[in-house]
Protein backbone atom coordinates (compact mmCIF):
# COMPACT_ATOMS: atom_id res chain seq x y z
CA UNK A 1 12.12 68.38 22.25
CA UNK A 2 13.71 66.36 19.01
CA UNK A 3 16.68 64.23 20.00
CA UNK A 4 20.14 64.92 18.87
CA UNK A 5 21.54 62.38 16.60
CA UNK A 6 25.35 62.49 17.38
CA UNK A 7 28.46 60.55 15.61
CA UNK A 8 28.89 57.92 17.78
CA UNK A 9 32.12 56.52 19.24
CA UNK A 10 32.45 53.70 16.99
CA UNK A 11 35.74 52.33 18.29
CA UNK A 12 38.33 53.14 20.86
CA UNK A 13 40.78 55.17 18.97
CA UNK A 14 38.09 56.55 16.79
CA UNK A 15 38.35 60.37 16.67
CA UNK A 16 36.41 61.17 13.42
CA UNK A 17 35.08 59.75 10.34
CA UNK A 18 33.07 60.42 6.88
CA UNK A 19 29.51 60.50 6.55
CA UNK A 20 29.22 58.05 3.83
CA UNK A 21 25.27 57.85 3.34
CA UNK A 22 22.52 58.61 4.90
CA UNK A 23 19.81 55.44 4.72
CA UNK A 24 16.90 57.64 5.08
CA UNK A 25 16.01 61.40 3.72
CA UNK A 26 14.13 64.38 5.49
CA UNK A 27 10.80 63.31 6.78
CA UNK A 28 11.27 59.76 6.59
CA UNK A 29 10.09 56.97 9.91
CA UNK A 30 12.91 55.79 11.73
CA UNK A 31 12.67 52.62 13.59
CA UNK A 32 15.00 52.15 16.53
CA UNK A 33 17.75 49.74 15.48
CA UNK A 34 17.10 50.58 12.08
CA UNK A 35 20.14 51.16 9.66
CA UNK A 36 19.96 55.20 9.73
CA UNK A 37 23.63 55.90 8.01
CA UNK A 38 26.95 54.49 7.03
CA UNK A 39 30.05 56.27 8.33
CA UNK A 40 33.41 55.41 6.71
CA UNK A 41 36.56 55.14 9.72
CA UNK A 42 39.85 54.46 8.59
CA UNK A 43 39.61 50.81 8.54
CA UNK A 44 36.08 50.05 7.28
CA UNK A 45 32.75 51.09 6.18
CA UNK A 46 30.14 50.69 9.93
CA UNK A 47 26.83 50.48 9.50
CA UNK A 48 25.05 52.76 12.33
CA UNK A 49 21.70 51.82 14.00
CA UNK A 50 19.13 54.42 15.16
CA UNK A 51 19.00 54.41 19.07
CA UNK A 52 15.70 55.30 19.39
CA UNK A 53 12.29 55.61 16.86
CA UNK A 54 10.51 59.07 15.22
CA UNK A 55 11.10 60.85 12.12
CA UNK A 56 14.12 62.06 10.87
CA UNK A 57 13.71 66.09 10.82
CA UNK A 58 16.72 67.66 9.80
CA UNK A 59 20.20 66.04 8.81
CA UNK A 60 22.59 68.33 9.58
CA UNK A 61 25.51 66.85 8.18
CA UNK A 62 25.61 65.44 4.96
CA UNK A 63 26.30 62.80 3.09
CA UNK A 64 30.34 63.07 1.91
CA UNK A 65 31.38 65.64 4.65
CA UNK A 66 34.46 64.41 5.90
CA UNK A 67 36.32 64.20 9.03
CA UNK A 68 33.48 64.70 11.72
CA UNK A 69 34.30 64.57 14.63
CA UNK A 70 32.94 62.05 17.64
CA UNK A 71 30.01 63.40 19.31
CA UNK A 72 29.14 66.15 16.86
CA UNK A 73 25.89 66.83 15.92
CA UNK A 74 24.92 65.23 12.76
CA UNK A 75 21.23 65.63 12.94
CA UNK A 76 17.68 65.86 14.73
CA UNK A 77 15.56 62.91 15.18
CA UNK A 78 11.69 64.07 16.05
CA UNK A 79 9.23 61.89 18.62
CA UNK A 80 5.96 61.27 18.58
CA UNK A 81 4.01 65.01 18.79
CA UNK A 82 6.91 66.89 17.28
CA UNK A 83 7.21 68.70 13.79
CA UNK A 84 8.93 70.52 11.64
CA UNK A 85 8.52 73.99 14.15
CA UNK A 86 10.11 72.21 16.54
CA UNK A 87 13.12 72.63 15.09
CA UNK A 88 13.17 76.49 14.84
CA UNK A 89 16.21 77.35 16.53
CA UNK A 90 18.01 74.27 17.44
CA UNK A 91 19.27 73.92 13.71
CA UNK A 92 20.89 77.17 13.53
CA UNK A 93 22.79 76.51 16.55
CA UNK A 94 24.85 73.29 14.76
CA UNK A 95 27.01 74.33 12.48
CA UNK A 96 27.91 71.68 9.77
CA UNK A 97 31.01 70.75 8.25
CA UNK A 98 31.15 72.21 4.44
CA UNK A 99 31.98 70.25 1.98
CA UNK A 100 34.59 72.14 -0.48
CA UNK A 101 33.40 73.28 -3.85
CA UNK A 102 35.74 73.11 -7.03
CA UNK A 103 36.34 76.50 -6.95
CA UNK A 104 37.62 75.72 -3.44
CA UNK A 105 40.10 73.30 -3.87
CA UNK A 106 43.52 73.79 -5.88
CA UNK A 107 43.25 72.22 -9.85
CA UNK A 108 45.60 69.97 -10.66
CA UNK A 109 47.66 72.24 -12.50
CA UNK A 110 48.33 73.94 -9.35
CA UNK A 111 48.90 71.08 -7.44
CA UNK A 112 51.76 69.50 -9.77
CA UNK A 113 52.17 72.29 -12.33
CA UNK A 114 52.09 70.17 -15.67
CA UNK A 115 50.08 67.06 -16.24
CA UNK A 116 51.54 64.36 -18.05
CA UNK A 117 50.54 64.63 -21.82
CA UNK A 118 50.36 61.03 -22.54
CA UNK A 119 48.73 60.94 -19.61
CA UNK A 120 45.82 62.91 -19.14
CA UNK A 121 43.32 60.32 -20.08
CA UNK A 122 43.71 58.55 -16.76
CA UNK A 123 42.99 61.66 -14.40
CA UNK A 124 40.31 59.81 -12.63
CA UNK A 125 39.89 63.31 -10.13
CA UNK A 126 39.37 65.52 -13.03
CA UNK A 127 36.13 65.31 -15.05
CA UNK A 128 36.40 66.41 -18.96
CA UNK A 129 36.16 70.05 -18.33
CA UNK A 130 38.88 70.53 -16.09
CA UNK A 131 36.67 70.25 -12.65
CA UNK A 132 37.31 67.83 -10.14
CA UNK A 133 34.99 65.26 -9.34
CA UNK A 134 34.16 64.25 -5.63
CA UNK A 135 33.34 60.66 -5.00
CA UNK A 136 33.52 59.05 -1.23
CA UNK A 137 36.06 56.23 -1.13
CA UNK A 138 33.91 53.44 -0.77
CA UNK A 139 31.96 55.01 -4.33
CA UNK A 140 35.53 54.73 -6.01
CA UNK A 141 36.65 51.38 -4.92
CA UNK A 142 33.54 49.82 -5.89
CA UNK A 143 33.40 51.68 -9.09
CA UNK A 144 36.88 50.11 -10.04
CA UNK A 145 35.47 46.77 -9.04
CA UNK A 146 32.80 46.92 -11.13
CA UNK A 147 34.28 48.75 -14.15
CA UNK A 148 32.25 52.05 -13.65
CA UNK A 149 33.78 55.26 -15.49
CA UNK A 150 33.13 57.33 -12.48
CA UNK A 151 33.68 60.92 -14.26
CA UNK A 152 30.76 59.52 -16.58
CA UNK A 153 28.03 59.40 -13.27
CA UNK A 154 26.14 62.37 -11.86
CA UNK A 155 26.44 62.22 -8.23
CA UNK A 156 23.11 62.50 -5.55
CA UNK A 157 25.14 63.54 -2.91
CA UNK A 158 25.98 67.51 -1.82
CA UNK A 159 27.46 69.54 -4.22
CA UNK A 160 26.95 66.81 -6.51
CA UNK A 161 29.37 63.93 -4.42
CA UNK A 162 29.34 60.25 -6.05
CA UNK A 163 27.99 58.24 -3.26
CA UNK A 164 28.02 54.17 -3.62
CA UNK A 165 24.59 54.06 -4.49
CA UNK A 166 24.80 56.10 -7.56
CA UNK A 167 27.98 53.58 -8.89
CA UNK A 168 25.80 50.68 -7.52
CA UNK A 169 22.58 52.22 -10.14
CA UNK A 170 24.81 52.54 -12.72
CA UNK A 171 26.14 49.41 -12.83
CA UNK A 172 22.97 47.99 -12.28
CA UNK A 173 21.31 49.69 -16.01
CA UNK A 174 23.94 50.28 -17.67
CA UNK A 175 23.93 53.45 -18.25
CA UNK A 176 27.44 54.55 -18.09
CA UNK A 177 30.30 52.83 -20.19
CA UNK A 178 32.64 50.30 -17.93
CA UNK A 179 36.20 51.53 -18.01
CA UNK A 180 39.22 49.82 -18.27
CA UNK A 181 41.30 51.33 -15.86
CA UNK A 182 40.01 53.20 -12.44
CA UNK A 183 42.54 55.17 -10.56
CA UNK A 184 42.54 58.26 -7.86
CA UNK A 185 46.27 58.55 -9.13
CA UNK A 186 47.29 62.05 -10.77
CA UNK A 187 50.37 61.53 -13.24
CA UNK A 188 52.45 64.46 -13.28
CA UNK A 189 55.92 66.02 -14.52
CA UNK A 190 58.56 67.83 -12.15
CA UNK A 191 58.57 71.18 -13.59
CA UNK A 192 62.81 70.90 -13.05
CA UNK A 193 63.67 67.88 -14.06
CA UNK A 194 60.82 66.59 -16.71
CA UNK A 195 60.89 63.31 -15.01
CA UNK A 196 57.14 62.34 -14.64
CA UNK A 197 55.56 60.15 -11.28
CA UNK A 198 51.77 59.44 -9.87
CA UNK A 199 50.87 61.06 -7.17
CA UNK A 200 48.31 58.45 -5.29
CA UNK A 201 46.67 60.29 -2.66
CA UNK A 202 46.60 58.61 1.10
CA UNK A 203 43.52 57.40 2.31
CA UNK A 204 42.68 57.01 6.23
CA UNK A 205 43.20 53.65 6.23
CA UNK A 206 47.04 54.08 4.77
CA UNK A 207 47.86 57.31 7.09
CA UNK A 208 47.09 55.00 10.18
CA UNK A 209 48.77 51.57 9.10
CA UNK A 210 51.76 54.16 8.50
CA UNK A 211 51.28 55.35 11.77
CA UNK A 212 50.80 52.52 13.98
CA UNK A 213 53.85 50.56 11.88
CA UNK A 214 56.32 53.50 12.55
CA UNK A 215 55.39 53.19 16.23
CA UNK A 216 55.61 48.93 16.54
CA UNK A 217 59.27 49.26 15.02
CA UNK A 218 60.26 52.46 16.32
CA UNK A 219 59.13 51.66 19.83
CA UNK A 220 58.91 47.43 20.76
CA UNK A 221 61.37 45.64 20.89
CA UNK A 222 61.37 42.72 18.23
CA UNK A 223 63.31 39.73 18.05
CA UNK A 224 62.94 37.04 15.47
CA UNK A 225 62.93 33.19 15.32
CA UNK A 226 62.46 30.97 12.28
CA UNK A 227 61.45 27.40 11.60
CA UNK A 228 61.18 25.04 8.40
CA UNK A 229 58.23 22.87 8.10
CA UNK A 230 57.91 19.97 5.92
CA UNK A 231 54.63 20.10 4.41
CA UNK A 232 54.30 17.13 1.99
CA UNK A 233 51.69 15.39 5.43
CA UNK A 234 49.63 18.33 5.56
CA UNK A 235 49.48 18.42 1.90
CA UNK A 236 48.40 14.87 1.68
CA UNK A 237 45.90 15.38 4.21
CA UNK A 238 44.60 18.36 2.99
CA UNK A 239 44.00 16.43 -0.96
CA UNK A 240 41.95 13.86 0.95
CA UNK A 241 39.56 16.28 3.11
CA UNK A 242 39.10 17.86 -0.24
CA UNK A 243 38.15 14.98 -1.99
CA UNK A 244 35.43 13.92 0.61
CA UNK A 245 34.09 17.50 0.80
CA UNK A 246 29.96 17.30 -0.14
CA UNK A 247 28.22 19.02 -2.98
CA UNK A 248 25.95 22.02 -2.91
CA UNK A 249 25.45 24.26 0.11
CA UNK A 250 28.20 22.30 2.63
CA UNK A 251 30.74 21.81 -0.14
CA UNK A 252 34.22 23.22 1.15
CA UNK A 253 37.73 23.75 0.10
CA UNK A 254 39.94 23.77 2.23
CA UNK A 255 43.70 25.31 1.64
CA UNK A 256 47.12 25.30 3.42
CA UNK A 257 46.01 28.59 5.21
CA UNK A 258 43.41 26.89 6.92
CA UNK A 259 45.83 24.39 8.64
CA UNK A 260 47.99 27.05 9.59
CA UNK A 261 45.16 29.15 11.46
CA UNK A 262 44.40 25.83 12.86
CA UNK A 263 48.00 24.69 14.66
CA UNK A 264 48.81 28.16 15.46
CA UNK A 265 45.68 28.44 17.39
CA UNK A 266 46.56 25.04 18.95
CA UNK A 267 50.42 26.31 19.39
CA UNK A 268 49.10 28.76 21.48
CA UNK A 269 46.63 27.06 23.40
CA UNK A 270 49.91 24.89 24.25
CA UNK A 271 51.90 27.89 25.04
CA UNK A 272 49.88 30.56 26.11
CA UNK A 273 52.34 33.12 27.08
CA UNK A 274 52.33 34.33 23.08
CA UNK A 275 48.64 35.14 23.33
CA UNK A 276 49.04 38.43 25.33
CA UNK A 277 49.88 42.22 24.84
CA UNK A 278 52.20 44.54 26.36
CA UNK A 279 50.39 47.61 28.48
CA UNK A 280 52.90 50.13 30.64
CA UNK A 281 50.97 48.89 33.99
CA UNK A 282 50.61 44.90 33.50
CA UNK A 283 50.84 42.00 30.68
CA UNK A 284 47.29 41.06 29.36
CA UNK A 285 47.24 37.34 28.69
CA UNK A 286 44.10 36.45 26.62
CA UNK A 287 41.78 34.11 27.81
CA UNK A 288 40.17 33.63 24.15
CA UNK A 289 42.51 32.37 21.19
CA UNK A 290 41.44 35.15 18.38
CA UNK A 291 43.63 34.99 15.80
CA UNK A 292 43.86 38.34 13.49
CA UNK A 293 44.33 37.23 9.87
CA UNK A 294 46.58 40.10 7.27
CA UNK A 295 44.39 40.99 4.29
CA UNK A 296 45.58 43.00 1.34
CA UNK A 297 42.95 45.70 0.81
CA UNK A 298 42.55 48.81 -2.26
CA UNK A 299 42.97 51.36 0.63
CA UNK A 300 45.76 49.21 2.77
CA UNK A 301 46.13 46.08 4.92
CA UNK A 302 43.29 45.19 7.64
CA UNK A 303 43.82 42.35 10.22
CA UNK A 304 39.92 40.68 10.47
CA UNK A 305 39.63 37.95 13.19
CA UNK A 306 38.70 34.35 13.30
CA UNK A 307 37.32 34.49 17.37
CA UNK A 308 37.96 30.96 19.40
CA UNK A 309 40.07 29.48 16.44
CA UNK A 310 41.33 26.44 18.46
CA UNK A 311 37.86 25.20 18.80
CA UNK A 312 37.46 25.85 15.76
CA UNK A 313 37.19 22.99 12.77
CA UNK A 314 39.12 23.08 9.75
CA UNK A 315 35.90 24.05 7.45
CA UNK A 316 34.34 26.34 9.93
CA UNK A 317 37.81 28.65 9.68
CA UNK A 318 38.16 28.22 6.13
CA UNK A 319 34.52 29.39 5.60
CA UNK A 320 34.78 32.19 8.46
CA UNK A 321 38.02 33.22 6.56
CA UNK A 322 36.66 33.70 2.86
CA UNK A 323 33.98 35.61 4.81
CA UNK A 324 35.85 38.11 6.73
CA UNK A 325 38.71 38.40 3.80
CA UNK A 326 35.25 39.18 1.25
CA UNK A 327 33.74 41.79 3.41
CA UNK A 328 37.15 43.70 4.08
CA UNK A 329 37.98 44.51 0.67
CA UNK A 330 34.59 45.50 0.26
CA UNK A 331 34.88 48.06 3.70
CA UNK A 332 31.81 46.18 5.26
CA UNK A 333 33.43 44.59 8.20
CA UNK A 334 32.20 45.53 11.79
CA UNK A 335 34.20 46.94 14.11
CA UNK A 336 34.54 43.77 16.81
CA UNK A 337 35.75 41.46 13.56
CA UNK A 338 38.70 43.40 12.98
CA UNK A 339 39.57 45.13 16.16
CA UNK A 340 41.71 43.02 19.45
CA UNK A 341 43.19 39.79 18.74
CA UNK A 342 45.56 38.12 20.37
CA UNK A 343 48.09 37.20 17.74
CA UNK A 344 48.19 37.85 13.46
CA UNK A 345 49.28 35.54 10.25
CA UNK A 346 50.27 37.44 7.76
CA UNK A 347 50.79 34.46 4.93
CA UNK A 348 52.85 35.59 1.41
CA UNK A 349 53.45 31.96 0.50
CA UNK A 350 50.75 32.40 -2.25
CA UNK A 351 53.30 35.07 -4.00
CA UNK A 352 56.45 32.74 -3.78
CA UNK A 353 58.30 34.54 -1.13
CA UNK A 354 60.22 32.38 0.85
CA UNK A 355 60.65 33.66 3.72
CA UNK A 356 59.91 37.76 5.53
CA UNK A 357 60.06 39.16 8.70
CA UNK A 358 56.42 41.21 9.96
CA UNK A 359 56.01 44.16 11.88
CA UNK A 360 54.30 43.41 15.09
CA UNK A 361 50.50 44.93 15.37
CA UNK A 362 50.38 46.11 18.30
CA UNK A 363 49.10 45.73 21.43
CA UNK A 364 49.84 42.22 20.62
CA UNK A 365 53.24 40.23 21.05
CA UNK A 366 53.57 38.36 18.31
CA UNK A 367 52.70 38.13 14.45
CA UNK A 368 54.09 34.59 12.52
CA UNK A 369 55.22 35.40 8.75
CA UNK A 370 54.59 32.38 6.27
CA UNK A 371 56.07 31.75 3.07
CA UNK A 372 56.09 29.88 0.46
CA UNK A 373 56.16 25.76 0.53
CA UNK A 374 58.93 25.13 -1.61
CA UNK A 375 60.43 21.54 -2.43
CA UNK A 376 64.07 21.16 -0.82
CA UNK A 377 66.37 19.04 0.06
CA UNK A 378 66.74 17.70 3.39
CA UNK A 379 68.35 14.55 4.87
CA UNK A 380 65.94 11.97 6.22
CA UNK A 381 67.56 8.71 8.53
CA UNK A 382 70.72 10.01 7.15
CA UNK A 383 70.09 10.40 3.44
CA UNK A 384 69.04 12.99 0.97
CA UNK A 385 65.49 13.20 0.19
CA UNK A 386 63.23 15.99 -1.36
CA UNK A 387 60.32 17.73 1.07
CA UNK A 388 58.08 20.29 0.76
CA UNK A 389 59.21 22.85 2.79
CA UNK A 390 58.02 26.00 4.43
CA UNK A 391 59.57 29.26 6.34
CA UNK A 392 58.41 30.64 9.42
CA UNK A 393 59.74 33.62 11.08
CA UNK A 394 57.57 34.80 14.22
CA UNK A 395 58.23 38.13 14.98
CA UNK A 396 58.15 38.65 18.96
CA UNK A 397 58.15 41.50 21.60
CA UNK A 398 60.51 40.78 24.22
CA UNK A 399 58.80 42.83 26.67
CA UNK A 400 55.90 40.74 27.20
CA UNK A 401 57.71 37.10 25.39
CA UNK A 402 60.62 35.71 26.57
CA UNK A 403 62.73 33.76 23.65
CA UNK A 404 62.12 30.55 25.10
CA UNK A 405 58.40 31.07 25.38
CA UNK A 406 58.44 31.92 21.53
CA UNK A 407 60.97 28.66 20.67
CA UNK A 408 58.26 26.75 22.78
CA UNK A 409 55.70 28.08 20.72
CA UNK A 410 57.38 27.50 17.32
CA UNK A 411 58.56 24.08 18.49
CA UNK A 412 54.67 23.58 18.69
CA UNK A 413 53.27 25.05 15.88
CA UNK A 414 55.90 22.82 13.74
CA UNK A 415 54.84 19.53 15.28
CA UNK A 416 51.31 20.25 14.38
CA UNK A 417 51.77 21.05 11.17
CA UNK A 418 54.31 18.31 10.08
CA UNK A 419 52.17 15.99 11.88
CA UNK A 420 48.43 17.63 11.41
CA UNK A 421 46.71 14.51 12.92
CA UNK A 422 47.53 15.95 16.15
CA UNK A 423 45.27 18.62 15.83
CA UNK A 424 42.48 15.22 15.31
CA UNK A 425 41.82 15.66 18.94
CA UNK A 426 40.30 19.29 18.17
CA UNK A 427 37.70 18.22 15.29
CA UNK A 428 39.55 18.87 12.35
CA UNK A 429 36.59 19.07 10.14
């Protein structure tokens, strides 16, 4: 009998999730552990393996259909002695998702009653005609990456959806015009008032940051605490690891962020009460020092992780780091590198803020804000001086951290980083 393929549970709080692409067509050899598809979550792009080998007989949801849920029935995989017949029967009793048709979904006239005038140009959901265009997420973000007009490309996908692969082709021969601007916004005009705003539609990834951010303030308890680092050591340290750092493949450059990953993951190897999370039956301390890293993203912010950071050397992180931030804009992180962790850095220094309080991700119990090193004034052996100096406000829930476990912990983290040849002991390179 052919063998269900079903949407697997891809992580613990996954409920449903896009077909992005199918890697194979009707009639095609599947190898088990073979990529068969790509299903888009509301965090990242995950690759899914076949469990087991045949040929893939009938897919019975397609590419583009969105929000299917865990454990439907998504296709029919048939062994060795099976055909086509086989399936005679068990298709018709899997009903797949639809995906809507133009004619099916409101224009954009109805939506917002006027368009903007000056405007219209930049409708990146409405094709020249006046029809909408249906591209998966993933096809749009890397169509703005690479400067693909995406109302330009014919789409392989049902009812003529853009898939990746069809931006990936055109950029590839150049057969469609690079834009200058790519946008899923829709300018419009309040029929009332005249005044005109973009409506910028939310993706998964957005409705479930807002989520999960409404319920960490709304429902832990935070408290704050803030140090000032002097940096000009670090800095120093940091221009002579540079300077010694070999050409070709092993060359490295390492930057501020680096140290920082670094002696927090010491800090809290040294205090190892911040390293836990808050359940309603017991407090979880980590054995592992995983340390979840804030990346800015097209469709929001994702957390990947750097696993075992305090043994850990400083190029190792800084290479692991370029890595995970690279694939997460793209959507092509797994879900292990970007789900648990025991604490999160979420660094703004590199804009010039000075100083910001985070929202704590839960279930962890802490998340350390860094800004911006900024030369100061401070008194040195009783006299003025100027430092490079940098704010850092830890954010901590006081169910699970008690203040002076968090003072320990900042108290810590600042003697490693004014003094980074304490972290020596721990391979630095």
């Amino acid at each position: 009998m052919p063998k269900e393929i079903i949407l697997p549970v891809i992580a613990a709080d996954f409920e449903s999730g896009t077909i992005e692409s199918w890697s194979k067509k009707e009639g095609d050899t599947v190898a088990k552990g073979e990529m068969l598809l790509s299903v888009e979550t509301d965090k990242a792009i995950v690759e899914i393996e076949a469990e087991d080998s045949g040929v893939l007989g009938k897919i019975m949801v397609a590419a583009g259909t969105e929000d299917v849920p865990v454990n439907a029935v998504i296709g029919f995989l048939l062994q060795e002695g099976e055909s086509a017949s086989d399936l005679d029967g068990l298709s018709a009793s899997v009903e797949s998702q639809p995906v809507p048709t133009a004619s099916e979904l409101p224009s954009v006239s109805q939506e917002a009653n006027a368009v903007a005038p000056q405007d219209t140009a930049s409708v990146a959901q409405q094709s020249a005609d006046g029809g909408r265009i249906f591209a998966s997420p993933l096809a749009r973000r890397i169509a703005a990456d690479l400067g693909v007009e995406i109302k330009d490309l014919s789409g392989r996908g049902p009812r003529g959806r853009i898939l990746k692969a069809d931006v990936e082709l055109a950029a590839s021969s150049g057969s469609v015009a690079a834009s200058t601007k790519s946008t899923d916004a829709t300018p419009v005009v309040e029929p009332e008032s005249g005044r005109a705003y973009t409506a910028i539609p939310h993706t998964n990834m957005r409705k479930t940051i807002a989520r999960r951010l409404t319920e960490s303030k709304r429902d832990v308890p935070h408290f704050y605490l803030s140090t000032d680092a002097q940096l000009d050591a670090l800095l120093a340290v940091r221009k002579d690891f540079n300077a010694r750092s070999p050409e070709g493949d092993g060359a490295y450059k390492l930057s501020v962020n680096d140290f920082i990953i670094k002696a927090c993951a010491l800090a809290m190897r040294d205090v190892p009460e911040v390293n836990s999370c808050w359940t309603e039956e017991a407090i979880h301390l980590h054995h592992n020092v995983d340390i979840s890293v804030a990346v800015a993203t097209d469709g929001g912010l994702i957390t990947p992780i750097v696993q075992d950071a305090d043994s850990k050397g400083l190029v190792a992180i800084s290479n692991q780091v370029k890595d995970l931030a690279a694939r997460a804009r793209q959507g092509k992180l797994k879900p292990v590198e970007f789900q648990g962790g025991g604490f999160t850095i979420s660094n703004l220094g590199m804009y010039g803020t000075s100083n910001f309080s985070a929202i704590i991700n839960p279930p962890q119990s802490c998340i350390l804000a860094v800004g911006a090193g900024e030369q100061r004034a401070v008194v040195k052996e009783g006299d003025f001086a100027i430092a490079t100096v940098m704010t850092c406000t830890l954010s901590a829930d006081h169910r699970s951290v008690n203040g002076d476990v968090a003072a320990r912990f900042m108290q810590a983290f600042k003697r490693y980083i004014e003094d980074p040849f304490y972290m020596a002991a721990s391979q630095l390179l």
